[in-house]
Protein backbone atom coordinates (compact mmCIF):
# COMPACT_ATOMS: atom_id res chain seq x y z
CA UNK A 1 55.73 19.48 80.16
CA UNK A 2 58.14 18.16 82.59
CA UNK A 3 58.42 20.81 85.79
CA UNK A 4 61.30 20.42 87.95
CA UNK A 5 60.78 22.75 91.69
CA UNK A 6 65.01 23.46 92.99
CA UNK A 7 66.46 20.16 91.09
CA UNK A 8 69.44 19.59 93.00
CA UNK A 9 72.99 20.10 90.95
CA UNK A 10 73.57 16.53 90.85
CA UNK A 11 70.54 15.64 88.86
CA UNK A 12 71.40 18.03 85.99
CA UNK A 13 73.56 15.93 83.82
CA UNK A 14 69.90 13.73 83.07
CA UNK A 15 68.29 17.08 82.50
CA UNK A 16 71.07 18.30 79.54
CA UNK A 17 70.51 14.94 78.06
CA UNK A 18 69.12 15.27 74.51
CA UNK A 19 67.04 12.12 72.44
CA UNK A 20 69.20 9.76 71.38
CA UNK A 21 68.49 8.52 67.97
CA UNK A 22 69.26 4.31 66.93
CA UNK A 23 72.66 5.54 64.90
CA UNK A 24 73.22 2.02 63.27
CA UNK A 25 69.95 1.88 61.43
CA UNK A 26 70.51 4.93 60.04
CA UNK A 27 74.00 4.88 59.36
CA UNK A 28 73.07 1.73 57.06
CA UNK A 29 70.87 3.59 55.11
CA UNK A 30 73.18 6.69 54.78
CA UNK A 31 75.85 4.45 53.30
CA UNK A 32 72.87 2.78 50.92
CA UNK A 33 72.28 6.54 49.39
CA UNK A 34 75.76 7.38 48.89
CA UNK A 35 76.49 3.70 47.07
CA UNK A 36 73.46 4.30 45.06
CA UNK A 37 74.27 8.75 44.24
CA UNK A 38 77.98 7.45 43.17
CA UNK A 39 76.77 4.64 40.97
CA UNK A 40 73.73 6.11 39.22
CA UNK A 41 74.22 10.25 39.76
CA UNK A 42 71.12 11.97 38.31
CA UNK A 43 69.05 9.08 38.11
CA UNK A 44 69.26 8.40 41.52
CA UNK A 45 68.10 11.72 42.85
CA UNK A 46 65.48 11.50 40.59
CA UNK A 47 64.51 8.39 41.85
CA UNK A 48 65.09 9.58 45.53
CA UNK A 49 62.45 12.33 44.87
CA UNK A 50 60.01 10.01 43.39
CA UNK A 51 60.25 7.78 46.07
CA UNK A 52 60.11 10.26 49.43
CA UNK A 53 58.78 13.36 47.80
CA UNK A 54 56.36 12.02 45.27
CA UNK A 55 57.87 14.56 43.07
CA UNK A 56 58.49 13.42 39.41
CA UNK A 57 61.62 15.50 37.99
CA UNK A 58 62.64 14.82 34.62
CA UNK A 59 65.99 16.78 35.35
CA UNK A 60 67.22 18.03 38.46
CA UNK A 61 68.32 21.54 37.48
CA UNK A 62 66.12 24.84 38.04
CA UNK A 63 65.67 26.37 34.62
CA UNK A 64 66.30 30.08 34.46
CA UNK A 65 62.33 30.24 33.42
CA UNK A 66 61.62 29.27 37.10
CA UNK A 67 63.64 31.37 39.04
CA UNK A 68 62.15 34.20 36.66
CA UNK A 69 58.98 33.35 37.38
CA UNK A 70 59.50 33.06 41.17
CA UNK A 71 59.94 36.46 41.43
CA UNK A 72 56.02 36.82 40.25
CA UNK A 73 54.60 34.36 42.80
CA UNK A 74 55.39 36.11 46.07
CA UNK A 75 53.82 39.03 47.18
CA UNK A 76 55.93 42.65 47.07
CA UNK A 77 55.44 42.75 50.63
CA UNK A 78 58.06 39.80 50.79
CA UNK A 79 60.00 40.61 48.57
CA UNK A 80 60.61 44.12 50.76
CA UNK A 81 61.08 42.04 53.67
CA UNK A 82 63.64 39.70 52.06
CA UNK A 83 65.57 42.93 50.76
CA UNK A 84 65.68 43.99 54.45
CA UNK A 85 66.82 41.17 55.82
CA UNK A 86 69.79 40.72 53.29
CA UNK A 87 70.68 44.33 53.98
CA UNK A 88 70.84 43.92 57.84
CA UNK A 89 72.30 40.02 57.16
CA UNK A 90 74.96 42.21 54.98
CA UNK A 91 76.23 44.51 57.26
CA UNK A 92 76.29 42.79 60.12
CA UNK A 93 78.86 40.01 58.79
CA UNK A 94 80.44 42.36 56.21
CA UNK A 95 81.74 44.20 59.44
CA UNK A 96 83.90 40.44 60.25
CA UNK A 97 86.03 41.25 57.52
CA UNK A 98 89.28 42.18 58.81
CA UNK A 99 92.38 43.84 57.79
CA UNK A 100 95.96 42.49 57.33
CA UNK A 101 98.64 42.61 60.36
CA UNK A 102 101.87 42.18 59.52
CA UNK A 103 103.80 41.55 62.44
CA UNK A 104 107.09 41.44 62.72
CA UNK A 105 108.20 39.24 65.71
CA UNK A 106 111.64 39.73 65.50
CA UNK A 107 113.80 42.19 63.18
CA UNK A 108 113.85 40.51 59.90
CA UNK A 109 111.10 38.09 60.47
CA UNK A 110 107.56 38.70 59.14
CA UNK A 111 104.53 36.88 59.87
CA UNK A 112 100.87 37.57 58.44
CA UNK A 113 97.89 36.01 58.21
CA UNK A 114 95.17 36.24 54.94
CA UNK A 115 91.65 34.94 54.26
CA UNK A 116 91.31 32.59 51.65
CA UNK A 117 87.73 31.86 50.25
CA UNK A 118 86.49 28.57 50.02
CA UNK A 119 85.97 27.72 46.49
CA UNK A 120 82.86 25.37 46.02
CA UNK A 121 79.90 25.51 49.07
CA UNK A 122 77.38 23.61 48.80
CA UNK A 123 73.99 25.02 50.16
CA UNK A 124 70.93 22.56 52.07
CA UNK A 125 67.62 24.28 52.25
CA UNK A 126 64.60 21.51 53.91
CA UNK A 127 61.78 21.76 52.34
CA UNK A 128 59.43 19.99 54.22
CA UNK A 129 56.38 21.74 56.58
CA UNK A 130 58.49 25.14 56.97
CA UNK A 131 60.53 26.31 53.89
CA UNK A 132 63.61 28.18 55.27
CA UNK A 133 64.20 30.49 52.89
CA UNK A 134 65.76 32.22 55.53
CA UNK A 135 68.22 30.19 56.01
CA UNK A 136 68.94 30.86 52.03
CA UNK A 137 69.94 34.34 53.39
CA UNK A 138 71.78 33.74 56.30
CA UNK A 139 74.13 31.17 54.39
CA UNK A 140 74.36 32.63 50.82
CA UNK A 141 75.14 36.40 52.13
CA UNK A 142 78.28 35.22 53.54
CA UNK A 143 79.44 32.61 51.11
CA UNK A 144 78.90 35.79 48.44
CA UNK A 145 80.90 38.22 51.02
CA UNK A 146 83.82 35.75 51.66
CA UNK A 147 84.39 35.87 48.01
CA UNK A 148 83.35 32.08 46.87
CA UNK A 149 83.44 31.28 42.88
CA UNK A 150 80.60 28.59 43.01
CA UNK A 151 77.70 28.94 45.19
CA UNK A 152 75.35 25.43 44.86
CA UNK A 153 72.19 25.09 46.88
CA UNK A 154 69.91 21.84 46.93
CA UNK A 155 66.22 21.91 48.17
CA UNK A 156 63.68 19.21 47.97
CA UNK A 157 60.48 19.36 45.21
CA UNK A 158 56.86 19.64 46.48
CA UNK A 159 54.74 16.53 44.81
CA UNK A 160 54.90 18.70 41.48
CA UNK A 161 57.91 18.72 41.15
CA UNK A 162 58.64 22.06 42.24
CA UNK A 163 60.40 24.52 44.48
CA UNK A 164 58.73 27.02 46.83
CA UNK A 165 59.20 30.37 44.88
CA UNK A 166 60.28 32.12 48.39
CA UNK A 167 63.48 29.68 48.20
CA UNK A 168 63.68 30.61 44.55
CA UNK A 169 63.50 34.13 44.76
CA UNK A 170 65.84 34.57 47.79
CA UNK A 171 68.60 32.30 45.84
CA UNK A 172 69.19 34.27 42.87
CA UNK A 173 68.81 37.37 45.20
CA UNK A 174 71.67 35.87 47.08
CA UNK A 175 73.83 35.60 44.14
CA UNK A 176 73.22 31.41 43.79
CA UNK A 177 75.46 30.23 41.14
CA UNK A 178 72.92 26.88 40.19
CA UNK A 179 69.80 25.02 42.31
CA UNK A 180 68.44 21.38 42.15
CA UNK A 181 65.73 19.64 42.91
CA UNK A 182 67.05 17.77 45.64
CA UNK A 183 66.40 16.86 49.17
CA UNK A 184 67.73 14.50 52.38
CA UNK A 185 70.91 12.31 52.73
CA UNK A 186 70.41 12.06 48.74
CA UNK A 187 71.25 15.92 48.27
CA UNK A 188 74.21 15.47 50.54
CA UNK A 189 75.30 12.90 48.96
CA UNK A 190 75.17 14.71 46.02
CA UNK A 191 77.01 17.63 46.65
CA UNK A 192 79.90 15.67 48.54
CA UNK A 193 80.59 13.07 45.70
CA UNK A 194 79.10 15.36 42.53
CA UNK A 195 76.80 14.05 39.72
CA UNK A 196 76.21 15.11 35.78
CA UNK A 197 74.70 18.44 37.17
CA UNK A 198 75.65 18.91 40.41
CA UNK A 199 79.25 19.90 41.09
CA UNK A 200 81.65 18.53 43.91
CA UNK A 201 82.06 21.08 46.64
CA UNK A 202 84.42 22.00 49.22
CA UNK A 203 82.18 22.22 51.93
CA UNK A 204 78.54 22.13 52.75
CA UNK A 205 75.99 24.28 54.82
CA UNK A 206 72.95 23.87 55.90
CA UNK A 207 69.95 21.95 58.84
CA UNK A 208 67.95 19.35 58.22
CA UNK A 209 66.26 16.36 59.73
CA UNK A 210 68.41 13.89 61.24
CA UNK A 211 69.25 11.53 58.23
CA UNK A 212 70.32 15.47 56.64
CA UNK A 213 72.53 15.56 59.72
CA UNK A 214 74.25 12.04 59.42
CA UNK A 215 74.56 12.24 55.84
CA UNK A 216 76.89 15.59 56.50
CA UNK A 217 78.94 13.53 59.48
CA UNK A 218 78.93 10.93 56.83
CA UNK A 219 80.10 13.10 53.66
CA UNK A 220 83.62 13.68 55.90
CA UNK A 221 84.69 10.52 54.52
CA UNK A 222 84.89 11.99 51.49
CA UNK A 223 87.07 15.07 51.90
CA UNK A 224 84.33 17.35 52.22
CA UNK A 225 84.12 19.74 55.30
CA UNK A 226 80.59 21.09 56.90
CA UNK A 227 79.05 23.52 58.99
CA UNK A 228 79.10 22.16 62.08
CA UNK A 229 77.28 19.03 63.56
CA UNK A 230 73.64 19.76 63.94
CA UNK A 231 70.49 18.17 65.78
CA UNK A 232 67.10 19.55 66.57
CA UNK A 233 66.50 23.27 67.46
CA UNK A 234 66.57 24.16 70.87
CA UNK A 235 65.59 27.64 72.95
CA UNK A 236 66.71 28.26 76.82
CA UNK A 237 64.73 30.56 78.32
CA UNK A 238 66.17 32.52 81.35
CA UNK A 239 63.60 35.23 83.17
CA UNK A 240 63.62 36.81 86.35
CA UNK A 241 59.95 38.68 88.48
CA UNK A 242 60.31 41.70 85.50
CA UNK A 243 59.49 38.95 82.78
CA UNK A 244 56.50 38.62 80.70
CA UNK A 245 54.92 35.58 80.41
CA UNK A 246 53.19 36.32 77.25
CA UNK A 247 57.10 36.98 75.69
CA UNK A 248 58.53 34.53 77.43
CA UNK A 249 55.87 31.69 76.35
CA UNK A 250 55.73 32.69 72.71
CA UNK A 251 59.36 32.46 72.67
CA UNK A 252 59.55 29.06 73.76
CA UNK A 253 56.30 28.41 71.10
CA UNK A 254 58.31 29.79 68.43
CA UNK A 255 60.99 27.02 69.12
CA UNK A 256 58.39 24.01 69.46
CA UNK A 257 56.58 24.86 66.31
CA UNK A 258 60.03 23.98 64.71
CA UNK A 259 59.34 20.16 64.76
CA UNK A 260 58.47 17.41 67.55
CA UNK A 261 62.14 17.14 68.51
CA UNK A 262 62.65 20.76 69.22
CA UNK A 263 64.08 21.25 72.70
CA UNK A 264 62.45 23.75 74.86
CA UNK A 265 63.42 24.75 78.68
CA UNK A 266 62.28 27.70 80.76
CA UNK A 267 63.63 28.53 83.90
CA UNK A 268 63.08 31.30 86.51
CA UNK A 269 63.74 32.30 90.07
CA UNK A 270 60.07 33.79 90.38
CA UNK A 271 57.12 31.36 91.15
CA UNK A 272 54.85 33.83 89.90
CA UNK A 273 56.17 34.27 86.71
CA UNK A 274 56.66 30.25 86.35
CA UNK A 275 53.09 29.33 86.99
CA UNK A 276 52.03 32.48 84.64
CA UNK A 277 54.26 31.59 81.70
CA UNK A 278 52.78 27.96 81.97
CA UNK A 279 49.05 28.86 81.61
CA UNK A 280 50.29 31.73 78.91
CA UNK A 281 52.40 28.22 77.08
CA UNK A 282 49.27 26.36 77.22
CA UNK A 283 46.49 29.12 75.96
CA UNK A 284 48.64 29.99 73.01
CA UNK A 285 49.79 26.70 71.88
CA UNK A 286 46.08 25.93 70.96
CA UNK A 287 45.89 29.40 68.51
CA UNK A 288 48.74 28.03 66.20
CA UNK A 289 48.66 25.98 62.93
CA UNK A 290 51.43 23.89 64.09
CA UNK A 291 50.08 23.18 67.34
CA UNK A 292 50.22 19.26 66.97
CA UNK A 293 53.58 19.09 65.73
CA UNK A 294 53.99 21.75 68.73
CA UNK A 295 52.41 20.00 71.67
CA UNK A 296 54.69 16.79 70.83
CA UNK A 297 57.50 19.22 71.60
CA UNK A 298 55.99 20.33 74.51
CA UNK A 299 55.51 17.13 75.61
CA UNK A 300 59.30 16.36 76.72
CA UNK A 301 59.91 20.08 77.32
CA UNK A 302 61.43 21.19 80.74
CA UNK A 303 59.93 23.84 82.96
CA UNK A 304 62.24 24.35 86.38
CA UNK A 305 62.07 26.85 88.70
CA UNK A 306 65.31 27.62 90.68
CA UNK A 307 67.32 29.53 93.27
CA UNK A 308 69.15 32.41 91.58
CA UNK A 309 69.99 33.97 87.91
CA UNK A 310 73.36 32.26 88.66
CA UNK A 311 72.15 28.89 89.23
CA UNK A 312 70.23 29.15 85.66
CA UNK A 313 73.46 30.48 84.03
CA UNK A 314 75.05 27.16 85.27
CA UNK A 315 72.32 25.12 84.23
CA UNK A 316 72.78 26.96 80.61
CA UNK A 317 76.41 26.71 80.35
CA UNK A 318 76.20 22.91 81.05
CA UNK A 319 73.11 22.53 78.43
CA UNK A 320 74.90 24.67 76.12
CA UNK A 321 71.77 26.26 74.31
CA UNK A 322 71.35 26.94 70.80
CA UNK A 323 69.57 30.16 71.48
CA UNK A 324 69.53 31.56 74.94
CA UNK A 325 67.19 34.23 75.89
CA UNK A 326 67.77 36.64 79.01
CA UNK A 327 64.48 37.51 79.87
CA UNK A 328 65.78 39.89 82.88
CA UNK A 329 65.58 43.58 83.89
CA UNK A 330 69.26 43.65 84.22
CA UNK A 331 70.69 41.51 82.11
CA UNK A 332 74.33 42.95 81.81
CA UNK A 333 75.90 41.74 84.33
CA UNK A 334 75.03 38.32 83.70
CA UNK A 335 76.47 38.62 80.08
CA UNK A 336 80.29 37.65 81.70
CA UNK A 337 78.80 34.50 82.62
CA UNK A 338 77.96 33.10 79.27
CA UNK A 339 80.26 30.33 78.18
CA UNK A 340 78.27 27.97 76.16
CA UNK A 341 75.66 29.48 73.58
CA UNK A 342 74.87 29.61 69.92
CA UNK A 343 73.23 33.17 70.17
CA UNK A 344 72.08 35.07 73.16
CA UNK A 345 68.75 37.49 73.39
CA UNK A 346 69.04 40.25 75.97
CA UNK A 347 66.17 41.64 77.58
CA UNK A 348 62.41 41.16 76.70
CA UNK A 349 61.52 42.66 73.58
CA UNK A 350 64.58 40.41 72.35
CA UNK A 351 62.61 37.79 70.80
CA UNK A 352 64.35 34.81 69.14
CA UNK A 353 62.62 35.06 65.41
CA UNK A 354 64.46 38.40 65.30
CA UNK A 355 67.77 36.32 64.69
CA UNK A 356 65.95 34.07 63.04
CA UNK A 357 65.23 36.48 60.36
CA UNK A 358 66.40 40.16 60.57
CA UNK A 359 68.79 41.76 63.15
CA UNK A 360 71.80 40.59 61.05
CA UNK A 361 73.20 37.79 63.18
CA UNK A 362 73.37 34.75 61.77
CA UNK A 363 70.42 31.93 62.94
CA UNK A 364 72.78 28.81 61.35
CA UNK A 365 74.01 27.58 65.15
CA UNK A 366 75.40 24.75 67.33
CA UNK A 367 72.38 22.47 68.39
CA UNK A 368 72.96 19.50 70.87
CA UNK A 369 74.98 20.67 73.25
CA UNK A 370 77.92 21.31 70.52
CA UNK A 371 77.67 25.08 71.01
CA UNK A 372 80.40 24.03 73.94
CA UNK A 373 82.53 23.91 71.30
CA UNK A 374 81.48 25.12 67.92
CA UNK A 375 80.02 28.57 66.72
CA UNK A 376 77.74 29.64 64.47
CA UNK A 377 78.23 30.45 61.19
CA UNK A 378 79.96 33.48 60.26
CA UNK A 379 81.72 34.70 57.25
CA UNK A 380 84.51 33.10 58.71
CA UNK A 381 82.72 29.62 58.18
CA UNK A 382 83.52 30.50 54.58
CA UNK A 383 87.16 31.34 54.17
CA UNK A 384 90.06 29.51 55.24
CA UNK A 385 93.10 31.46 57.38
CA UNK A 386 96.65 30.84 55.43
CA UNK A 387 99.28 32.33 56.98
CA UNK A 388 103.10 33.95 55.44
CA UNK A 389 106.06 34.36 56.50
CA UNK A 390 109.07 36.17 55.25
CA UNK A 391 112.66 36.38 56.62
CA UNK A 392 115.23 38.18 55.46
CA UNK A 393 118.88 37.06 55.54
CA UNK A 394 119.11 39.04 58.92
CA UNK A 395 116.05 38.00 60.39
CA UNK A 396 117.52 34.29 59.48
CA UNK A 397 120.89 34.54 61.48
CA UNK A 398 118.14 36.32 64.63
CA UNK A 399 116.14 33.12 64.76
CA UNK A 400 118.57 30.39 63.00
CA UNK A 401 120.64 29.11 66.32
CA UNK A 402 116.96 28.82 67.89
CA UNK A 403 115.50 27.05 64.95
CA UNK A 404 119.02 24.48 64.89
CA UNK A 405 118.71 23.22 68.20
CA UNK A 406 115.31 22.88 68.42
CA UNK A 407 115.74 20.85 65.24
CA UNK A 408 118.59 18.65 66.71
CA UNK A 409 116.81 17.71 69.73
CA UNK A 410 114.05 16.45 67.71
CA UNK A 411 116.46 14.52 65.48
CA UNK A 412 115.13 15.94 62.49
CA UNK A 413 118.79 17.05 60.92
CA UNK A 414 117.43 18.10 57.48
CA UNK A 415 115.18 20.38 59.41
CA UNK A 416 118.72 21.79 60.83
CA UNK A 417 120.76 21.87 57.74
CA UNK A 418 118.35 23.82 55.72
CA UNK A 419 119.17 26.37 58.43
CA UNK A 420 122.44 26.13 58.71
CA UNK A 421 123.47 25.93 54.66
CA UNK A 422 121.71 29.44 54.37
CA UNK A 423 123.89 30.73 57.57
CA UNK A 424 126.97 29.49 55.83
């Protein structure tokens, strides 16, 4: 842990900093993947899985036979908490859809705005130590709610060549139109350029390690949008004298266990609290399976006590959190303050995992300081906004004079004649 006692203002632009990872090395082998996905398809991703999974795959499709039998390899007790999820997943972002304004901004002159769906999404689920079948939920429920025709998700195989039956089950659930057995820069590459089996799409969803993450910059290249761009997961931890340590230091656990990059920062005005949620880090890091992977996080986390609930804000807005957990008596008044923020957890029985997995918002966020100017997902990641316009020969001669000199001054006299020919 790094502890920081009152770190004056100027020293907080090396605090924000996150790692910085050696972009030309892996850049080089992004490019490498996508050569070798476009020349050889298939047989490339099944030689990507044989040669960083250990997984043979004689096809990279996921027979109907194994999503059935998914279904009979997790317990009921999951499969209830799944359905509950979805349903509070469901609501919460079927209440973004919104109806259609007309407006008319001058007599004769209509303007609207409607959602169109985004036709092919493409779906990244890691694999790895912690399969996020979660995040199955959290992307597919939208997608499904913003009205998408083809619904793709790619996963990485364990060493047998298969998928964990949580990520199975959750998928056809979801409404999944087809998964592969694919994982990495290699799935990406996949879904942005398309193989025998795997379809082209639009756009593509999902976190993932950072070769994941520069294989979705680098799939931009190809006329393919994503999410949002993405780095390790990150918690910001806010908490006044009415905290509890206990919360407040399983809360920053539950970030850490994440991976060795996770980013993890507490800060309080209370010195009691700080020492106490320390020692409460420290005792319960050692009771968790992950505790290694854990500690590493730890290890370049940032513990710094400070002045006021204002002065933390300020550090927060100028980290720009993914999550960002109010851990104070009184937090509404503070909620104005908020610029930068992937998600925000009021109070102290607001724990993080509850976004992770159940309240209904959505736990697919900014990372890496980008939540300055990026949101989450929503179900308006999944549609695109085309707007219409109609005039009618009166609202024409309202706006026509307007529309003819602003087209002169420009020079652009075509722009000015199609105007004018209609008023004559």
């Amino acid at each position: 842990m790094k502890i920081y006692r009152y770190p004056e203002t100027k020293t907080w632009p090396d605090l924000v900093q996150r790692p910085v990872f050696e972009r030309e090395e892996i850049s080089g082998l992004i490019a490498g993947i996508f050569e070798a996905v476009e020349k050889d398809g298939d047989q490339a991703l099944i030689g990507f899985n044989k040669k960083f999974d250990k997984a043979v795959t004689p096809q990279i499709i996921v027979s109907e036979a194994e999503l059935e039998n998914a279904e009979k390899e997790i317990s009921e007790d999951l499969k209830k908490a799944i359905q509950q999820a979805k349903e509070n997943i469901s609501k919460f972002h079927a209440s973004q859809i919104v109806e259609t304004q007309k407006i008319e901004t001058v007599k004769g002159v209509t303007c609207w705005r409607e959602n169109r769906a985004v036709e092919k999404v493409g779906i990244y689920i890691p694999g790895g130590t912690a399969p996020l079948f979660s995040t199955v939920l959290m992307l597919a429920v939208p997608a499904n709610l913003a009205g998408c025709q083809e619904i793709i998700l790619c996963t990485p195989p364990d060493c047998n060549g298969d998928i964990n039956p949580a990520i199975l089950f959750t998928a056809k659930l979801c409404g999944i139109t087809k998964v592969f057995k694919t994982g990495g820069a290699q799935a990406v590459a996949a879904m942005a350029l398309g193989t025998e089996s795997i379809p082209k799409v639009y756009k593509i969803f999902g976190p993932g390690n950072q070769y994941v993450v520069a294989a979705k910059e680098y799939a931009q290249r190809y006329g393919v949008a994503i999410d949002m761009p993405a780095g390790p997961s990150e918690v910001l931890v806010i908490a006044d004298s009415k905290a509890i340590p206990e919360f407040c230091a399983a809360d920053l656990l539950s970030q850490a266990e994440h991976g060795s990059d996770s980013q993890v920062v507490f800060m309080t005005t209370d010195f009691k609290i700080f020492t106490e949620t320390v020692e409460a880090v420290e005792k319960q890091v050692k009771k968790l399976p992950r505790n290694e992977m854990a500690g590493q996080a730890l290890d370049h986390s940032l513990f710094i006590l400070v002045n006021s609930i204002d002065e933390a804000l300020e550090f927060s807005n100028l980290y720009a959190p993914e999550h960002l957990i109010l851990a104070l008596e009184d937090f509404a008044p503070y909620i104005p303050m908020i610029s930068n923020a992937g998600s925000v957890f009021l109070g102290n029985y607001s724990c993080e995992s509850a976004g992770d997995y159940a309240s209904g918002t959505n736990h697919t966020l900014p990372t890496n300081a980008y939540a300055k100017n990026y949101s989450g997902v929503s179900l308006d990641s999944f549609v695109k906004k085309v707007t219409f316009q109609h005039l009618s020969k009166e609202g024409l001669k309202k706006i026509g004079k307007t529309i003819e000199i602003m087209a002169e001054a420009e020079g652009l006299i075509a722009h000015k004649n199609a105007v004018s020919i209609r008023l004559k």
